[in-house]
Protein backbone atom coordinates (compact mmCIF):
# COMPACT_ATOMS: atom_id res chain seq x y z
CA UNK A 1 -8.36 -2.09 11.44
CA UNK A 2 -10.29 -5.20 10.81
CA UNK A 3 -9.79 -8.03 9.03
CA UNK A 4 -13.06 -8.53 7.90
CA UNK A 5 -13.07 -5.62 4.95
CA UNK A 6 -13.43 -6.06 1.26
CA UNK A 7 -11.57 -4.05 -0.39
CA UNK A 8 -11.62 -6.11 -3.81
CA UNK A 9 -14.35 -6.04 -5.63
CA UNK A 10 -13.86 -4.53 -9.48
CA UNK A 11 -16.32 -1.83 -10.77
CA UNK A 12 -18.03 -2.49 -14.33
CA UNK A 13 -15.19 -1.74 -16.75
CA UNK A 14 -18.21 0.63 -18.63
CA UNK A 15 -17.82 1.15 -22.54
CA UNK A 16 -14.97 -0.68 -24.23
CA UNK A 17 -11.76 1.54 -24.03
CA UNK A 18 -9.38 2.07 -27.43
CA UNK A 19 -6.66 -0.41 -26.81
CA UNK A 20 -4.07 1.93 -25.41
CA UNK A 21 -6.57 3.46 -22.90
CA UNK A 22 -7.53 -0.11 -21.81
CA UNK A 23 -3.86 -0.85 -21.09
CA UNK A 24 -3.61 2.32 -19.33
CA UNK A 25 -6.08 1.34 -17.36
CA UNK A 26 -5.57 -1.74 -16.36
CA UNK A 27 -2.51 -0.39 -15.69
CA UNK A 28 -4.09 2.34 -12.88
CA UNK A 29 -5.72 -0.65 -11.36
CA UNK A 30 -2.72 -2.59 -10.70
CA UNK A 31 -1.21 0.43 -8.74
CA UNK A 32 -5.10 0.39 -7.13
CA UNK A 33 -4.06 -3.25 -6.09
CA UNK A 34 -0.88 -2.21 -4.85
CA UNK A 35 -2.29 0.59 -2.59
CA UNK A 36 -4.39 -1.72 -1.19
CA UNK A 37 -1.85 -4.85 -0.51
CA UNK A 38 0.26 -1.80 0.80
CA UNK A 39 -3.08 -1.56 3.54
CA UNK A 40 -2.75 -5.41 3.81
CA UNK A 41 0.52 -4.64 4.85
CA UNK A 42 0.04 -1.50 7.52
CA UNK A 43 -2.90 -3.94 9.31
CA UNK A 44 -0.73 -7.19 9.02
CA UNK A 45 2.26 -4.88 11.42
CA UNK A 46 -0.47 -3.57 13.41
CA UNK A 47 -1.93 -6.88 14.50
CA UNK A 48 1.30 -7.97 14.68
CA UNK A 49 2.53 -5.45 17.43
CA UNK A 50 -0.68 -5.86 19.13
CA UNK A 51 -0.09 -9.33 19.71
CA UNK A 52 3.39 -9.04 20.80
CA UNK A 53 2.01 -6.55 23.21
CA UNK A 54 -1.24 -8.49 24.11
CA UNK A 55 -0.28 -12.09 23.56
CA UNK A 56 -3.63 -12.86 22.29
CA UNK A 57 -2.47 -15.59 19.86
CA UNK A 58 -6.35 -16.31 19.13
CA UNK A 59 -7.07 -13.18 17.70
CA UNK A 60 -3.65 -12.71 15.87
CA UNK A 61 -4.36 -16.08 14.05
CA UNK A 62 -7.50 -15.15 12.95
CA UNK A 63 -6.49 -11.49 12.10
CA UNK A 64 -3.43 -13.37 10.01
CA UNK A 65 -6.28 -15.59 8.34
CA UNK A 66 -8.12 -12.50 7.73
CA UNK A 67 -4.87 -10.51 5.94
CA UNK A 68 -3.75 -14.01 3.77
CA UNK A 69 -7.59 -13.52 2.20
CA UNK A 70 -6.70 -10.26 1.33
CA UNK A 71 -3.35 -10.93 0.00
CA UNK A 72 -5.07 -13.77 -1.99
CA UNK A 73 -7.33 -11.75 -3.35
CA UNK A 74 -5.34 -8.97 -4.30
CA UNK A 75 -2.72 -11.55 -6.31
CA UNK A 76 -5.30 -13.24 -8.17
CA UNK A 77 -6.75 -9.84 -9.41
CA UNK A 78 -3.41 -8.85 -10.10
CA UNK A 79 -2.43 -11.88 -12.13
CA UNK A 80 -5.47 -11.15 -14.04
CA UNK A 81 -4.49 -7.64 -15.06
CA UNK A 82 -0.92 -8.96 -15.89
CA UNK A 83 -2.53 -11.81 -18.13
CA UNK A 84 -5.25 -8.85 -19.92
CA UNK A 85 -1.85 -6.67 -20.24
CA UNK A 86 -0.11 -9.37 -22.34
CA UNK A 87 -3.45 -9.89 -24.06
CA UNK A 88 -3.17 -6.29 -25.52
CA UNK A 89 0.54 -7.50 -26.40
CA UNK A 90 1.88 -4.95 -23.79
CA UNK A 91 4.41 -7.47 -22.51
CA UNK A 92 6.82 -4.98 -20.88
CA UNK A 93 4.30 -3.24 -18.71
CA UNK A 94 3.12 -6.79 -17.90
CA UNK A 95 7.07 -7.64 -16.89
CA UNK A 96 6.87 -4.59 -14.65
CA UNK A 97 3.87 -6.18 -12.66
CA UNK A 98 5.48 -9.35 -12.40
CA UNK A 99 9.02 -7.90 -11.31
CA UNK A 100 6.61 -6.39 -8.23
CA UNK A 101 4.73 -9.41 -7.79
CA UNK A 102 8.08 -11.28 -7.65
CA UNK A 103 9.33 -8.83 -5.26
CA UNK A 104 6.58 -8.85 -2.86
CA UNK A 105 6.78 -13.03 -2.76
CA UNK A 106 10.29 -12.21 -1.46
CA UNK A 107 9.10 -8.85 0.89
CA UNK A 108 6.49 -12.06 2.69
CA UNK A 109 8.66 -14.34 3.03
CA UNK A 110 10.72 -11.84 4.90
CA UNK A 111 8.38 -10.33 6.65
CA UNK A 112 7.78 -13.77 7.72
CA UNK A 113 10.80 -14.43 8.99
CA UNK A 114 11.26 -10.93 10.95
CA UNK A 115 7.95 -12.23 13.04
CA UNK A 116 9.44 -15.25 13.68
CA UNK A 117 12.52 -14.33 14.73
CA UNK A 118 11.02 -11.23 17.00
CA UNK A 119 8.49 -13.69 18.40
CA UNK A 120 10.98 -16.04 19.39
CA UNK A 121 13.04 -13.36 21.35
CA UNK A 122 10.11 -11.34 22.62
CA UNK A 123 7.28 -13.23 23.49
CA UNK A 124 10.03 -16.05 25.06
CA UNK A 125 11.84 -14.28 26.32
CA UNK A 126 15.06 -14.87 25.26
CA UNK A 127 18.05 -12.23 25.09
CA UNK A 128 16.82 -9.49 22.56
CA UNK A 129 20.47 -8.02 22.70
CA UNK A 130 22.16 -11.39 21.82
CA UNK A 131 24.41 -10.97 18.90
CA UNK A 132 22.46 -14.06 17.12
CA UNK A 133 19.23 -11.83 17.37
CA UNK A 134 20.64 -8.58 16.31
CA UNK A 135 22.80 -9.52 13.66
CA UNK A 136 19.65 -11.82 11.76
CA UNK A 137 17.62 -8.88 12.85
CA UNK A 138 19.66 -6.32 10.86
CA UNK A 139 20.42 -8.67 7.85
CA UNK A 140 16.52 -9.32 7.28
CA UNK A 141 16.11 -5.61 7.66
CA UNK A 142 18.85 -4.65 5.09
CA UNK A 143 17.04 -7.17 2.76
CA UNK A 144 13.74 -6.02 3.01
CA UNK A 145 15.10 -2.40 2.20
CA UNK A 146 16.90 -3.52 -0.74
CA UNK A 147 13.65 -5.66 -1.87
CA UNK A 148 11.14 -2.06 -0.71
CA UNK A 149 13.38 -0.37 -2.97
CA UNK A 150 13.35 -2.61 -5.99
CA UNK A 151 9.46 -2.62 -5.59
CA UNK A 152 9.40 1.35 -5.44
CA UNK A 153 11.33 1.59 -8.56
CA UNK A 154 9.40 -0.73 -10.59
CA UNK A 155 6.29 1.10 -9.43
CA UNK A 156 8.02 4.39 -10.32
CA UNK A 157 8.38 2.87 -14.19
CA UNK A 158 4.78 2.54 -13.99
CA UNK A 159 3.81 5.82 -13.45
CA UNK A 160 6.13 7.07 -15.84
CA UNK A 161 4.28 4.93 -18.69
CA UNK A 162 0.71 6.21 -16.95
CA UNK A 163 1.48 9.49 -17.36
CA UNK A 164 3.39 9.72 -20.65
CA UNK A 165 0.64 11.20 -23.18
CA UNK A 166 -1.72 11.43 -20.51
């Protein structure tokens, strides 16, 4: 992986859509965006692991700097669908990307915490088996599936409405 790649640049929309298809669209290119910040994701864990491994904090920090870019980027373009999606008065589909966009604020801030908490007990070296660690440990890991799930059903809804008529 590096955390150097573009991944977000938007190709030329081509000849205006009829309103429906536009939505439709815009629609396929939020779950585009997801894909990707689900890539943002698989890189942010590797580097992660690597530098619990390593201890390279250097290169973790800039590899960090180098995934918040792409998380940036990816929200921004996804607020902008969610804005054009209201635009075309499709407010529920536009609820749908903000219930994920809510959800992965939460998945984060969790995400986060787990690297905080595993840093703390790996890298210094403090009990990994204490009940304090494993009990947090679990908890943040129960949350995150609850919050994984909420995000795969939401994204479920949306293919449903892609591929109704289709």
């Amino acid at each position: 992986f590096t955390a150097n790649r573009v991944l977000l640049t938007r190709t030329d929309p081509g000849p205006p859509l009829p309103m429906a298809s536009k939505a439709k669209a815009l629609l396929k290119e939020f779950t585009t965006r997801q894909e990707q910040r689900a890539n943002a994701y698989s890189e942010l864990r590797f580097f992660f692991k690597r530098y619990l491994g390593d201890r390279d904090v250097k290169t973790y920090q800039s590899s960090c700097k180098g995934i918040t870019k792409k998380f940036k980027a990816i929200g921004d373009d996804i607020l902008k669908l969610e804005k054009e999606l209201i635009e075309l008065k499709k407010n529920e589909w536009a609820a749908h990307i903000r219930k994920i966009q809510d959800n992965e604020k939460e998945k984060l801030q969790l995400t986060v915490k787990i690297q905080v908490l595993k840093t703390k007990y790996i890298l210094d070296r403090e009990d990994k088996d204490a009940p304090e660690y494993t009990t947090t440990l679990k908890s943040y890991q129960r949350q995150m599936a609850v919050i994984i799930e909420k995000i795969n059903d939401t994204l479920e809804e949306i293919k449903y409405i892609l591929y109704e008529d289709a």
